[in-house]
C-alpha atoms as a PDB file:
ATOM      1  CA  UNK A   1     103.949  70.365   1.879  1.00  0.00           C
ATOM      2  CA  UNK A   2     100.977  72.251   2.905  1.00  0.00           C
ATOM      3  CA  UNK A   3      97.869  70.447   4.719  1.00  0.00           C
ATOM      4  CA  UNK A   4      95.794  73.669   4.801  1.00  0.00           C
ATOM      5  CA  UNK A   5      95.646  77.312   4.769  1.00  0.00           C
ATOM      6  CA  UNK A   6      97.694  78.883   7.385  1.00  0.00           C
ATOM      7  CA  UNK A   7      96.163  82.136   9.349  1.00  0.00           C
ATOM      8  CA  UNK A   8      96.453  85.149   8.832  1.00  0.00           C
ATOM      9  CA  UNK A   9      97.749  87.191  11.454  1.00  0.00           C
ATOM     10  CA  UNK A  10      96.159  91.184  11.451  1.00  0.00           C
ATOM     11  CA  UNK A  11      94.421  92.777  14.410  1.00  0.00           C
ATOM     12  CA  UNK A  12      90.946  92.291  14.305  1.00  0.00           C
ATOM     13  CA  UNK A  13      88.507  95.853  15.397  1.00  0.00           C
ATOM     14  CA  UNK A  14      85.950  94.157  16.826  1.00  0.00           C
ATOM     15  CA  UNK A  15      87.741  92.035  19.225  1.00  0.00           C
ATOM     16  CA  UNK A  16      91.803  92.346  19.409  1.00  0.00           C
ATOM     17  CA  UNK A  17      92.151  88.931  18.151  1.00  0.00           C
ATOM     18  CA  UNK A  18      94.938  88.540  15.845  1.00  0.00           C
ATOM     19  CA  UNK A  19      94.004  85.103  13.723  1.00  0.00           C
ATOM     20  CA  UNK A  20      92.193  85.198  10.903  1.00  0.00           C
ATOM     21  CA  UNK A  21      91.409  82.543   9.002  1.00  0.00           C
ATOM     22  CA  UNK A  22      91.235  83.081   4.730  1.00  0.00           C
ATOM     23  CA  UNK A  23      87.414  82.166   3.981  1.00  0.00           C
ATOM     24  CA  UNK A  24      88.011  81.482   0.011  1.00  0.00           C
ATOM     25  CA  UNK A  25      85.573  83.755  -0.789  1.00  0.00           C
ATOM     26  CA  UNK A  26      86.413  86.827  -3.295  1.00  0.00           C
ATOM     27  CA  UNK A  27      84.659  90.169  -3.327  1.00  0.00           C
ATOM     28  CA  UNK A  28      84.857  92.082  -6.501  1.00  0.00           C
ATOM     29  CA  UNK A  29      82.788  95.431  -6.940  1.00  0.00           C
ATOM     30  CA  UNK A  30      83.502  97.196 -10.411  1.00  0.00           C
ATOM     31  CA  UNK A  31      82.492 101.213 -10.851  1.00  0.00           C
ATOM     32  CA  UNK A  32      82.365 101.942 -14.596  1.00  0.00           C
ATOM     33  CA  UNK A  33      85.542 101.065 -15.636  1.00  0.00           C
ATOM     34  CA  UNK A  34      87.594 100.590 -12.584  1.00  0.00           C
ATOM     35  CA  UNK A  35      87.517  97.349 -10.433  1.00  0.00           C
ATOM     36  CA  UNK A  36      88.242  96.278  -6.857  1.00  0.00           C
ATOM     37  CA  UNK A  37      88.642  92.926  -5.505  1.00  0.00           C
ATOM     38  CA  UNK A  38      89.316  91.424  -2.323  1.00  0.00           C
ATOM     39  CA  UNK A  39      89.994  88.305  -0.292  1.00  0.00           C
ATOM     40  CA  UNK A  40      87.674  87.811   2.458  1.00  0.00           C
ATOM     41  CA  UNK A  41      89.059  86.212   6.203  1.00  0.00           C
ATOM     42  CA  UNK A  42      87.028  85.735   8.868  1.00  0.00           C
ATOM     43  CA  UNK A  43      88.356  86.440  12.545  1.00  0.00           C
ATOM     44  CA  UNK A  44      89.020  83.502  14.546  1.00  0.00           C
ATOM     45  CA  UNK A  45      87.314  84.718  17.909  1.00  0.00           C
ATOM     46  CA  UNK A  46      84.470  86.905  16.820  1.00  0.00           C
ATOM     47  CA  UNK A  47      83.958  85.998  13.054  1.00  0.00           C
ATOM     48  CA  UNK A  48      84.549  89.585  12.315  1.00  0.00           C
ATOM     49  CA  UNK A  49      85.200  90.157   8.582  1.00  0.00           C
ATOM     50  CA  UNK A  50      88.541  91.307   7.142  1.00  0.00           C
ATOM     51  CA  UNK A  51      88.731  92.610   3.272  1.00  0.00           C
ATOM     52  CA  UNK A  52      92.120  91.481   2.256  1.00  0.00           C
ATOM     53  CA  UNK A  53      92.849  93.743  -0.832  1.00  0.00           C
ATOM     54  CA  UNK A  54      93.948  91.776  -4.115  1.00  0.00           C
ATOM     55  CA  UNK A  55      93.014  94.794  -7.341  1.00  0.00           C
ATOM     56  CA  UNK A  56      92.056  98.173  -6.719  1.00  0.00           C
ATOM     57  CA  UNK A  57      90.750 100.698  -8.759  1.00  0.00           C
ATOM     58  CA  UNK A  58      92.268  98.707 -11.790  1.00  0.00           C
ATOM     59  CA  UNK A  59      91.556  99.317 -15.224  1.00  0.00           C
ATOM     60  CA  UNK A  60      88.964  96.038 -16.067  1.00  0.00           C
ATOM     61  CA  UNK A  61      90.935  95.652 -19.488  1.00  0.00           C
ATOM     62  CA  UNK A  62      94.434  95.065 -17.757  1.00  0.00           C
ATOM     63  CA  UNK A  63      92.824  92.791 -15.739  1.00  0.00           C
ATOM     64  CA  UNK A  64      93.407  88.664 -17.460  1.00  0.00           C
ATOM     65  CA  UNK A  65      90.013  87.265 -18.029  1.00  0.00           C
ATOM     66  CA  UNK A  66      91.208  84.297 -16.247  1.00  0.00           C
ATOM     67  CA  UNK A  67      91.696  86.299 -13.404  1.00  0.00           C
ATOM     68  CA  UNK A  68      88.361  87.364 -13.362  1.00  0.00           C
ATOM     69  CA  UNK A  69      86.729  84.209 -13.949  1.00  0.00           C
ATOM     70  CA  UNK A  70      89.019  82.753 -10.731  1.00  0.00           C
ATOM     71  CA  UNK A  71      87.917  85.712  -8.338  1.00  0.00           C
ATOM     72  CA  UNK A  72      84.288  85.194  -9.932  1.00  0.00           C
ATOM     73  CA  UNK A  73      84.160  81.343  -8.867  1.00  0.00           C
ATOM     74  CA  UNK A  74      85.909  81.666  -5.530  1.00  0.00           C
ATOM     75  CA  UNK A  75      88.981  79.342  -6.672  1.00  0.00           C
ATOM     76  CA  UNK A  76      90.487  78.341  -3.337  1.00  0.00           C
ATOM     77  CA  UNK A  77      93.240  77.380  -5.228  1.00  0.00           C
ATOM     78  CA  UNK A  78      93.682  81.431  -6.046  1.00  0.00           C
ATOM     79  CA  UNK A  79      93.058  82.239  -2.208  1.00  0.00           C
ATOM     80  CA  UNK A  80      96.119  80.103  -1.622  1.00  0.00           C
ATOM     81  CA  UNK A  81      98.225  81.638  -4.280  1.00  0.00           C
ATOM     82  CA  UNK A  82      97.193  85.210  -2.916  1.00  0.00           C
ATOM     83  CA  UNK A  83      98.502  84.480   0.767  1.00  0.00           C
ATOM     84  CA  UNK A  84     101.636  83.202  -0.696  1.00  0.00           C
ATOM     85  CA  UNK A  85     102.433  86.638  -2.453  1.00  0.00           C
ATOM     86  CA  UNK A  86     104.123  89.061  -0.922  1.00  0.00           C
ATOM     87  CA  UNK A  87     102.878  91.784  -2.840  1.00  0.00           C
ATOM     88  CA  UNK A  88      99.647  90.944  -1.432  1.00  0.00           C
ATOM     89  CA  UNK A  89     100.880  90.488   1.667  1.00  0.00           C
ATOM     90  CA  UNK A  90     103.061  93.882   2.144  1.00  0.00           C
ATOM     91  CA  UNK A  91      99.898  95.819   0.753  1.00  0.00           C
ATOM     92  CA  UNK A  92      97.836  94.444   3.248  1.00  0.00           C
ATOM     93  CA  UNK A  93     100.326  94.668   6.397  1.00  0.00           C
ATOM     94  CA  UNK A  94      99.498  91.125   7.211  1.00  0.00           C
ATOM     95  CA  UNK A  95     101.584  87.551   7.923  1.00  0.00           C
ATOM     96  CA  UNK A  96     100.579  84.287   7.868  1.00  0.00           C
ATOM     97  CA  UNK A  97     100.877  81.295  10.504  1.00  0.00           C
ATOM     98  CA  UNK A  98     101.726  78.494   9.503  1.00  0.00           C
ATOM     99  CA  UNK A  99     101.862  76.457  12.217  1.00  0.00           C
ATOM    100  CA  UNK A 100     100.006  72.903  11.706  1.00  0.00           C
ATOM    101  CA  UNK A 101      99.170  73.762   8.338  1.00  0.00           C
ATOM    102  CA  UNK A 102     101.581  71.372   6.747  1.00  0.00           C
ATOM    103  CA  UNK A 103     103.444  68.276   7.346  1.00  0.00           C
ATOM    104  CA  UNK A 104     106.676  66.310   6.044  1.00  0.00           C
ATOM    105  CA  UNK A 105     107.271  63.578   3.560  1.00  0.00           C
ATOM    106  CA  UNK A 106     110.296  61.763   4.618  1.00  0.00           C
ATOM    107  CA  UNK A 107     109.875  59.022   1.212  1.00  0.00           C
ATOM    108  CA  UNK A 108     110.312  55.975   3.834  1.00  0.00           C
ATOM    109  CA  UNK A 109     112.742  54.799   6.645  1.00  0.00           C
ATOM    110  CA  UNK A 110     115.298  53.548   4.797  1.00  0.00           C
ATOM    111  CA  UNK A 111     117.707  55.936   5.466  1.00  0.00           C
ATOM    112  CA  UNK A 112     117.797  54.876   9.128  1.00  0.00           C
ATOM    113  CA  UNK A 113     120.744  52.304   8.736  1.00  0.00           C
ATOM    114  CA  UNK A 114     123.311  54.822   7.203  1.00  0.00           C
ATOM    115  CA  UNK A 115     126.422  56.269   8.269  1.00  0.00           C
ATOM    116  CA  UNK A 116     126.296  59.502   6.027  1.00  0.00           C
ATOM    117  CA  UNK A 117     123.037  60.504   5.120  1.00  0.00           C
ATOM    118  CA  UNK A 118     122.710  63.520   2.131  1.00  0.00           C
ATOM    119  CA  UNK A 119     119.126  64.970   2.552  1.00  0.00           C
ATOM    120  CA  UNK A 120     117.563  67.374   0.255  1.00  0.00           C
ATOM    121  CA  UNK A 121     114.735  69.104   1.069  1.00  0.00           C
ATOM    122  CA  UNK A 122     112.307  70.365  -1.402  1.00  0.00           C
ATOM    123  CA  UNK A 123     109.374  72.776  -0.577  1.00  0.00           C
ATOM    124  CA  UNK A 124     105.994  72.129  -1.981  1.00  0.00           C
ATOM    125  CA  UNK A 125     104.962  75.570  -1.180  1.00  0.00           C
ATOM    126  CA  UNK A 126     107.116  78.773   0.405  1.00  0.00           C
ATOM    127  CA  UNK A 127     106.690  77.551   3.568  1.00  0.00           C
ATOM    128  CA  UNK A 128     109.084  79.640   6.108  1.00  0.00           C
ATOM    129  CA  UNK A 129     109.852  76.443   8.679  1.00  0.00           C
ATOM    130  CA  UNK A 130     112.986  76.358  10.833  1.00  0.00           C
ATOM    131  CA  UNK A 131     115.066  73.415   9.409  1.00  0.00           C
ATOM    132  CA  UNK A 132     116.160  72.170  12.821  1.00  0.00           C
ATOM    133  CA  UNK A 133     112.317  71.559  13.523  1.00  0.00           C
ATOM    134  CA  UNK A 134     112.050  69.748  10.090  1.00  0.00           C
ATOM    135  CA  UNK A 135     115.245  67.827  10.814  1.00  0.00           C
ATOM    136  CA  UNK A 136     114.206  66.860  14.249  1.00  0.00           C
ATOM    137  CA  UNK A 137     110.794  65.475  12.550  1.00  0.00           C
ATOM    138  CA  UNK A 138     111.957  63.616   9.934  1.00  0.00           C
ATOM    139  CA  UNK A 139     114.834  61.951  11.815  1.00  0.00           C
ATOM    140  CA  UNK A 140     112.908  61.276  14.810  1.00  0.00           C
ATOM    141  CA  UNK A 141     115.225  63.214  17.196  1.00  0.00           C
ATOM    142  CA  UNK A 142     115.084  66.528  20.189  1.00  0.00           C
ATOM    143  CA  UNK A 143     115.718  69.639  18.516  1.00  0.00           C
ATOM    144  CA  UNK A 144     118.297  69.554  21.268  1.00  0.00           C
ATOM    145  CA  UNK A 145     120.063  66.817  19.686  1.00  0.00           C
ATOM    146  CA  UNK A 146     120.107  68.043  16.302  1.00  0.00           C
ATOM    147  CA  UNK A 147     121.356  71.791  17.731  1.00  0.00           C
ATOM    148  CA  UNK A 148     124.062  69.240  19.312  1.00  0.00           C
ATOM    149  CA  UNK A 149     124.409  67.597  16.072  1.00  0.00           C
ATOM    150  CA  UNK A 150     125.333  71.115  14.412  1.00  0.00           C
ATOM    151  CA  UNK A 151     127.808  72.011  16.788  1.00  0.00           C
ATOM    152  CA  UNK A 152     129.756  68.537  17.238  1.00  0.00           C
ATOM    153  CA  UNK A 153     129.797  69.314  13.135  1.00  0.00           C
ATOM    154  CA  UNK A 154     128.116  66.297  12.683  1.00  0.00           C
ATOM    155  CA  UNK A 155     125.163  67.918  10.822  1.00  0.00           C
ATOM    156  CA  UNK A 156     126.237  70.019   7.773  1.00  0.00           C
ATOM    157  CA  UNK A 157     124.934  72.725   5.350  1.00  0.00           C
ATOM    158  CA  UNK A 158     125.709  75.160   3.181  1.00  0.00           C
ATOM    159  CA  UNK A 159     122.673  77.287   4.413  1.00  0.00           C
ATOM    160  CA  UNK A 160     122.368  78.364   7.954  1.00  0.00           C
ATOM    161  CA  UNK A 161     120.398  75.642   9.914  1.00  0.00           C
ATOM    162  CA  UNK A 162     119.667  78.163  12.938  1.00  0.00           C
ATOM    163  CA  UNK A 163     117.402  80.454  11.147  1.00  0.00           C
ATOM    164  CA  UNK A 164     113.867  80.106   8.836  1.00  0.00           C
ATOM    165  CA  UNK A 165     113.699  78.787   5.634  1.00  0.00           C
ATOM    166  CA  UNK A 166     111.147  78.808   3.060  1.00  0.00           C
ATOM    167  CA  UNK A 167     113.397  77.711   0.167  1.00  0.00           C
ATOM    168  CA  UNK A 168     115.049  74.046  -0.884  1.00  0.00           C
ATOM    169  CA  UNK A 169     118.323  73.207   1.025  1.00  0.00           C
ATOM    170  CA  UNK A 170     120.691  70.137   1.274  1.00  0.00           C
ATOM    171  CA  UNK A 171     122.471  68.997   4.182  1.00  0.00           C
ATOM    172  CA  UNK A 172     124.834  65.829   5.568  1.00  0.00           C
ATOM    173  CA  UNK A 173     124.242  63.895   8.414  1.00  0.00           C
ATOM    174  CA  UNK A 174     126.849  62.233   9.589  1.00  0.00           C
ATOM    175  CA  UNK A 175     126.308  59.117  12.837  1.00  0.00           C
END
């Protein structure tokens, strides 16, 4: 689940940085009857401000009022909901970091004592983690043993374990 915002990853002008860091804050600038709207994120090394486009030159009618009211009050739950697309984030060339922005809820230790363990992992948010990283951190184990694990077949799945995920999978671990 997620702890935080993760960066943003663009090229900042000012300084060649590449982290940027979502500020919550919404600018919206309407011209008669057209309206833009942007996300705001502040450069990690300089502070330099990007404009993240969210609407532009939209109709204010097919715009929900809801919508308005959320960019209005700088809803941070909005500015998280607006990284997460991808329509936002293939209009705006940009890709998110998500490292130490979330963390993993194993439910306990009781699972410790098995023989055959079935594990399903849900995602709180479309977080793209490798699942040999989250394996390794909720079992306590090297990514080294659980890439052993997955070759002595020991560690099943019907999705590919090697990879990033950002979707729910299951998988059996056999000791």
């Amino acid at each position: 689940m997620p702890t935080c915002l993760p960066l943003v990853l663009r090229r900042c002008h000012t300084c060649a940085s590449v982290h940027f860091r979502a500020s919550g804050k919404f600018r919206v600038n309407a011209n008669h009857k057209l309206i833009d709207a942007w996300l705001l994120a502040l450069c990690t090394a300089c502070g330099e401000t990007a404009k993240l486009t969210v609407l532009e030159r939209m109709n204010v009618r097919s715009v929900r009022p809801e919508l308005l009211d959320r960019l209005h009050d700088n809803d941070a739950g909005l500015t998280a909901e607006l990284l997460q697309d991808p329509v936002v984030r293939r209009r705006n060339r940009i890709t998110l970091d998500w490292d130490n922005a979330w963390r993993l809820d194993t439910g306990g230790s009781d699972h410790l004592g098995r023989e055959a363990i079935d594990v399903s992992v849900r995602f709180a948010a479309r977080i793209p983690v490798r699942p040999v990283r989250l394996i390794a951190e909720g079992f306590g184990l090297s990514r080294a043993e659980v890439e052993r694990l997955i070759t002595e077949g020991n560690l099943v799945s019907a999705v590919r374990l090697s990879g990033k995920l950002s979707g729910d999978f299951t998988f059996t671990l056999k000791r």
